[in-house]
Protein backbone atom coordinates (compact mmCIF):
# COMPACT_ATOMS: atom_id res chain seq x y z
CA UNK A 1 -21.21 18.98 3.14
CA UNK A 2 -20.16 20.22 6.62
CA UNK A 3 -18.48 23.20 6.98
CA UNK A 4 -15.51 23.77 8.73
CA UNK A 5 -14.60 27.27 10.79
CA UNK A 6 -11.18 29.11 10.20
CA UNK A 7 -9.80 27.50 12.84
CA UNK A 8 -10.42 23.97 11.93
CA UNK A 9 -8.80 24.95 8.69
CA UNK A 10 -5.66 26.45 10.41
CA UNK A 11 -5.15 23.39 12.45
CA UNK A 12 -5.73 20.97 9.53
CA UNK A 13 -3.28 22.81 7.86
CA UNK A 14 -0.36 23.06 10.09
CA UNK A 15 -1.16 19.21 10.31
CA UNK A 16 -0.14 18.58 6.37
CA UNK A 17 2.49 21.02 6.85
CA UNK A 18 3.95 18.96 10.08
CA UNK A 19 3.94 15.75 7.60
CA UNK A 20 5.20 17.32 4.69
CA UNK A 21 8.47 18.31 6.87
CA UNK A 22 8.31 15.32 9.31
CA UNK A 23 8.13 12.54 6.16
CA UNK A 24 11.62 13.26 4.06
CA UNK A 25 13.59 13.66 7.63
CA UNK A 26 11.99 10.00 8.12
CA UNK A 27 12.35 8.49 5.08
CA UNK A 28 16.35 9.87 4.07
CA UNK A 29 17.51 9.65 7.85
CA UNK A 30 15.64 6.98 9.94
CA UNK A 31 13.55 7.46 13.26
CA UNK A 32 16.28 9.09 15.11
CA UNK A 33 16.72 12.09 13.22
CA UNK A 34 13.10 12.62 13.30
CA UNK A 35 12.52 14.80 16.83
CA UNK A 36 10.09 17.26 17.34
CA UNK A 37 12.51 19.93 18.41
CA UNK A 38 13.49 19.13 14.76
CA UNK A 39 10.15 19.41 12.96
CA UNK A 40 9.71 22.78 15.11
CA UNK A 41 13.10 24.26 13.99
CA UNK A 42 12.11 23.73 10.18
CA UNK A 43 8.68 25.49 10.39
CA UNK A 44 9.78 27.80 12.87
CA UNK A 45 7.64 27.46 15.49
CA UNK A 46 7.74 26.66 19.17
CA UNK A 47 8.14 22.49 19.80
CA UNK A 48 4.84 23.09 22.01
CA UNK A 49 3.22 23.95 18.74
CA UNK A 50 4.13 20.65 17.21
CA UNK A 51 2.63 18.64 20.51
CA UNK A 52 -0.84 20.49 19.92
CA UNK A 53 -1.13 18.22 16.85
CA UNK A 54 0.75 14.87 17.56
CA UNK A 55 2.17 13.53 21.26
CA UNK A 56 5.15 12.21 20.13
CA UNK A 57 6.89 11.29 16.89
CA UNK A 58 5.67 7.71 16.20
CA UNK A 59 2.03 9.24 16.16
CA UNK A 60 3.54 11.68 13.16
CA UNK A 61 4.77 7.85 11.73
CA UNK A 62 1.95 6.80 12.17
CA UNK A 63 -0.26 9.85 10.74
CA UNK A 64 1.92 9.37 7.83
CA UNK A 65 1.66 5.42 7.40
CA UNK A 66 -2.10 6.29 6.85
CA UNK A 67 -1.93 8.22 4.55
CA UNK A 68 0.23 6.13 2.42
CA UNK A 69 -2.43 3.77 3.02
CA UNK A 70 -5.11 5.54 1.71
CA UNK A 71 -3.67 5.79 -1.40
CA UNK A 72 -2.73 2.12 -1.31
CA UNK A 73 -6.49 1.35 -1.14
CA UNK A 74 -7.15 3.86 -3.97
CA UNK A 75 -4.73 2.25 -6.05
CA UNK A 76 -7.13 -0.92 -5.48
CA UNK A 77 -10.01 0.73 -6.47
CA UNK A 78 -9.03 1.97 -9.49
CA UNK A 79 -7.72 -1.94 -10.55
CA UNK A 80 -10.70 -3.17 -9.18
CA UNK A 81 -13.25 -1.16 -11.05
CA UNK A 82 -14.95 -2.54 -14.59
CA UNK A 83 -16.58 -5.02 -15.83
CA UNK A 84 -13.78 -7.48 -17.13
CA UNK A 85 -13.51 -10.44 -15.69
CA UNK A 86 -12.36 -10.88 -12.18
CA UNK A 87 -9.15 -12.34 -12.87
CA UNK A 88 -8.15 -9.80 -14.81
CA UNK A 89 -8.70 -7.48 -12.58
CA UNK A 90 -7.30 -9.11 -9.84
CA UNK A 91 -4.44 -8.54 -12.28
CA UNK A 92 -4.71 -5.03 -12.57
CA UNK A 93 -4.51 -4.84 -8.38
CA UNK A 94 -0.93 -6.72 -8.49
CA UNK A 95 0.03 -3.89 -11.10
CA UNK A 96 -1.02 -1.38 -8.50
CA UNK A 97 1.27 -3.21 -6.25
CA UNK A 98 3.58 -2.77 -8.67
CA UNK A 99 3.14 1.11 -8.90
CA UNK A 100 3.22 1.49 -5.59
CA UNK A 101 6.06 0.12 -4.62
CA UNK A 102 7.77 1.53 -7.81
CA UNK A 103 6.39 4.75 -7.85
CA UNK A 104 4.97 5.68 -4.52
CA UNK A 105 8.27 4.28 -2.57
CA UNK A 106 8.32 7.03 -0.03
CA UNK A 107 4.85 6.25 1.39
CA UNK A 108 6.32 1.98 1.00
CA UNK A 109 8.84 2.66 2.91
CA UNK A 110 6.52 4.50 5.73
CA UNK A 111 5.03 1.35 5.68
CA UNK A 112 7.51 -0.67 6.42
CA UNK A 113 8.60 1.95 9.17
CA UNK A 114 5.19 1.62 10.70
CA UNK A 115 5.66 -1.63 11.19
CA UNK A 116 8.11 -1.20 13.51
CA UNK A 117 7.10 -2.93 17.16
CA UNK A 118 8.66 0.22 19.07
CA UNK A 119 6.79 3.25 16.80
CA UNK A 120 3.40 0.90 16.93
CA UNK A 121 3.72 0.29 20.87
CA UNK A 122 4.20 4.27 21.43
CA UNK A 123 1.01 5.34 19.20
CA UNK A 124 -2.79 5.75 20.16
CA UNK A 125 -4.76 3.31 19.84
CA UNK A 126 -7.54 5.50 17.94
CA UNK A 127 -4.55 5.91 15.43
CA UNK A 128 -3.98 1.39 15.31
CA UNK A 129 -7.38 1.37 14.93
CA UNK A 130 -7.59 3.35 11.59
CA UNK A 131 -4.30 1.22 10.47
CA UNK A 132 -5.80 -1.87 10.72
CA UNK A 133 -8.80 -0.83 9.06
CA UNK A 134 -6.64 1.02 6.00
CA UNK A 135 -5.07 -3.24 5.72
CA UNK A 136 -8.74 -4.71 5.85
CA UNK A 137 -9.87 -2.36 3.52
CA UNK A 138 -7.35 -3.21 0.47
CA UNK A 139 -8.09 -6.85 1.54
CA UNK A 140 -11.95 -6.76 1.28
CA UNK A 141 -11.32 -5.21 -2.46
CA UNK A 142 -9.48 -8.41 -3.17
CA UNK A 143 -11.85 -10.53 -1.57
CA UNK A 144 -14.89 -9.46 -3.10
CA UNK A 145 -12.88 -10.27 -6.79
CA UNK A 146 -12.63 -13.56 -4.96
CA UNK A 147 -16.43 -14.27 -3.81
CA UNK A 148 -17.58 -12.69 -7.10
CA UNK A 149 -15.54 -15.87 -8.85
CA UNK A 150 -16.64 -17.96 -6.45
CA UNK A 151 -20.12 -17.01 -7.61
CA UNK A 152 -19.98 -16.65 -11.10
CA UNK A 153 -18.52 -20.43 -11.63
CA UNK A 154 -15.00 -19.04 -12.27
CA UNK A 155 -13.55 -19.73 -9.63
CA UNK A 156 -14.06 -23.65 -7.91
CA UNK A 157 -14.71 -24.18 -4.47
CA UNK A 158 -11.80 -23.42 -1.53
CA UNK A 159 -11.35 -26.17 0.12
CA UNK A 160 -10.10 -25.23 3.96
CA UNK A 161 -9.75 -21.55 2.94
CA UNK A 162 -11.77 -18.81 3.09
CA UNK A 163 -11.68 -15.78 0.50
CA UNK A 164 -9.73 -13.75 3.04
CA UNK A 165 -7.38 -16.56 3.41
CA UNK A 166 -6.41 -17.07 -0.28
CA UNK A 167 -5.65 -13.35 -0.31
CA UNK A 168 -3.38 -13.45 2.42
CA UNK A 169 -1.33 -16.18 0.29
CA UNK A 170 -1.56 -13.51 -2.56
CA UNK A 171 -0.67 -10.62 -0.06
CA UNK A 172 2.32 -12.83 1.57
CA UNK A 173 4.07 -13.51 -2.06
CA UNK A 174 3.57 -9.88 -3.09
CA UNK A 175 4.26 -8.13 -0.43
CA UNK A 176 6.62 -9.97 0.84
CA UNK A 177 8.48 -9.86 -1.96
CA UNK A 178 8.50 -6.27 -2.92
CA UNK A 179 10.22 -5.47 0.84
CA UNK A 180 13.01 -7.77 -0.55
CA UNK A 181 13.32 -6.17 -3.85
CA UNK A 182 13.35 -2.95 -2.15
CA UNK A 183 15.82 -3.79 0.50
CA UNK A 184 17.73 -6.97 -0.27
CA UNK A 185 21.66 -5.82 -1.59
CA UNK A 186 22.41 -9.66 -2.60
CA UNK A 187 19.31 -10.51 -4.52
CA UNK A 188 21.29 -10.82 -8.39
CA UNK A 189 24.14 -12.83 -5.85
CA UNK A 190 21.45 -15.30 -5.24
CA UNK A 191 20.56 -15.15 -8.40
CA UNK A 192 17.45 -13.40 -8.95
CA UNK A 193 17.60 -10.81 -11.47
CA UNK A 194 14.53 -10.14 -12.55
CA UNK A 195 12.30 -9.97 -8.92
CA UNK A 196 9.39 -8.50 -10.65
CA UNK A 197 9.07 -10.97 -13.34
CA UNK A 198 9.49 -13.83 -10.75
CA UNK A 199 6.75 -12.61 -8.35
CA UNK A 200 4.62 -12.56 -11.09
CA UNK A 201 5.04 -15.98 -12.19
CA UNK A 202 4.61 -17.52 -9.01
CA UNK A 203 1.35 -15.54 -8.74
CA UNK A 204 0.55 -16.64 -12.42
CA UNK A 205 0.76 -20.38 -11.12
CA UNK A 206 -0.66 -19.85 -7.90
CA UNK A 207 -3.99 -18.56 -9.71
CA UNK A 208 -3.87 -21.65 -11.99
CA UNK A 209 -3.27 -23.46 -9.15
CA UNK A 210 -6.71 -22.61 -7.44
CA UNK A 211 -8.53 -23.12 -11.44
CA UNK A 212 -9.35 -19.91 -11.56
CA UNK A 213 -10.55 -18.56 -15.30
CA UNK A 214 -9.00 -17.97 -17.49
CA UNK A 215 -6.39 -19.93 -17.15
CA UNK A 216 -3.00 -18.61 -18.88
CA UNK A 217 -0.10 -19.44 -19.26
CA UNK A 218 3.13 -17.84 -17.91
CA UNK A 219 3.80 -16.56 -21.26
CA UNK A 220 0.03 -15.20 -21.77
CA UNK A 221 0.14 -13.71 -18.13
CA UNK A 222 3.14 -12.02 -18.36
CA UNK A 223 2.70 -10.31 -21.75
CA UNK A 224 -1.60 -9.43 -20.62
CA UNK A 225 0.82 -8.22 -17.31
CA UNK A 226 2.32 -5.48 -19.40
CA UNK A 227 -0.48 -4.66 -21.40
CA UNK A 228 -2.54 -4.13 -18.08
CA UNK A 229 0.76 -1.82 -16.82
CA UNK A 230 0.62 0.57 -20.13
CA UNK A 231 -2.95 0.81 -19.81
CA UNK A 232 -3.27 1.62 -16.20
CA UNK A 233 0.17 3.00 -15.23
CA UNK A 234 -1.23 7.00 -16.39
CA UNK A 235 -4.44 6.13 -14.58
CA UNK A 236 -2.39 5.28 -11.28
CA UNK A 237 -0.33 8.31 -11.77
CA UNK A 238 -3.12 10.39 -11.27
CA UNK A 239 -4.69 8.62 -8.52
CA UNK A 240 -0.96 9.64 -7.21
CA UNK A 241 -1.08 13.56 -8.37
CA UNK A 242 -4.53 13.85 -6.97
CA UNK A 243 -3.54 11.98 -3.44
CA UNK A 244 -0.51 14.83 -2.88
C-alpha cells in the first residue's frame, strides 16, 4: 500500500469536503447557484482556496459525476457476480439500474447534469477521460454477460451486432427511460402509469427477442424481477453506505 504524507491527506480532504458542499447547492438549485465564491462562503475559506483544488465549477460537476459513477459500476459488480446463469444476472444489473435511479437519485441527477454540452466543454480533458472510461466500464460488465452467452450456447449468434452493440440497445431503453420517469410531469397524461413495469417488459421481450435462455415470459420475468429486487436491494444499500 502506498503511503500518503499529511499533506496529501489535508488536500484529499478539503477535496470531499468541497463536494460534499458543492453537490446539494447543484442538485436543489441548478448550475447557477453553484459559484465558487459560494462554496468558499460555506466552508469559510478564501475562494483562492477552492481554485487550489478545482479551476472552475464544471470541473467540481464533473469531480462529482465520477463519483456517482463509480458507484454506478459497483452497483454492476455486485449484479454481475455468481454463478447463476447469465441472464439472470443480466437481470440483477437492470435492478441496479433500478436502485440507482431510485435510491441513489442525487448522484442520477449529477449525471444527467454532466451531460450538459456547456459543463463538459469547460472541464479538463484528464477529467473526460476518466468519464468515459467510468461509461465503458459498466458497459464491459454487461458485455462480458453477453460473450459469456455467446459462449456457453445460451445465447445464438448476433447477426450485424456486436456484444457492445446489443448493450447499447439495453442501455438506450433503460436509461433512457429512467431520465423520463425522473423528469417527465405528463407521463400518467400519456398514459403510462406504471414506467418501471413497462421498461421492464420491453426489456423482457427484447431478451426473448435475441433467444437468449431462459426464455420467460412477461409474467415469469416480472415476478423473478421482484424476487431478484428483495434479494439484492439490502446488498445494493450497502454498496451505497460503504460508497458515502
Amino acid at each position: 500500500m502506498v503511503e500518503i504524507t499529511r499533506k496529501q491527506r489535508e488536500i484529499q480532504q478539503r477535496t470531499q469536503e468541497i463536494l460534499r458542499v458543492a453537490k446539494p447547492i447543484l442538485i436543489a438549485e441548478g448550475l447557477q447557484a453553484l459559484t465558487m465564491d459560494r462554496v468558499a462562503s460555506h466552508m469559510q475559506y478564501a475562494k483562492g482556496t477552492i481554485y487550489n483544488h478545482f479551476p472552475n465549477k464544471e470541473e467540481i460537476v464533473l469531480e462529482l459525476a465520477i463519483e456517482a459513477m463509480k458507484l454506478r459500476h459497483k452497483l454492476f459488480d455486485a449484479g454481475a457476480s455468481g454463478d447463476r446463469p447469465a441472464r439472470m444476472r443480466l437481470m440483477t444489473i437492470g435492478v441496479a439500474c433500478e436502485f440507482y435511479t431510485q435510491r441513489c437519485s442525487e448522484e442520477f441527477q449529477v449525471e444527467q447534469w454532466m451531460r450538459n454540452a456547456n459543463i463538459w466543454d469547460k472541464s479538463s480533458s484528464e477529467r473526460q477521460v476518466i468519464i468515459r472510461q467510468c461509461e465503458a466500464g459498466c458497459m464491459q460488465v454487461v458485455a462480458r454477460l453477453v460473450r459469456e452467452s455467446l459462449e456457453q450456447g445460451d445465447l445464438p449468434a448476433l447477426d450485424h451486432l456486436s456484444p457492445e452493440e446489443m448493450v447499447f440497445g439495453l442501455w438506450a431503453i433503460t436509461f433512457g427511460s429512467q431520465i423520463l420517469t425522473a423528469s417527465s410531469p405528463s407521463l400518467e397524461a400519456l398514459g403510462v402509469f406504471d414506467p418501471i413495469r413497462a421498461i421492464r417488459i420491453h426489456c423482457c421481450r427484447l431478451l426473448n427477442g435475441f433467444g437468449w435462455q431462459p426464455i420467460l415470459d412477461e409474467h415469469q420475468y416480472l415476478k423473478l424481477v421482484e424476487n431478484i429486487a428483495a434479494e439484492y436491494f439490502p446488498r445494493f444499500e450497502q454498496i451505497q453506505r460503504e460508497h458515502r
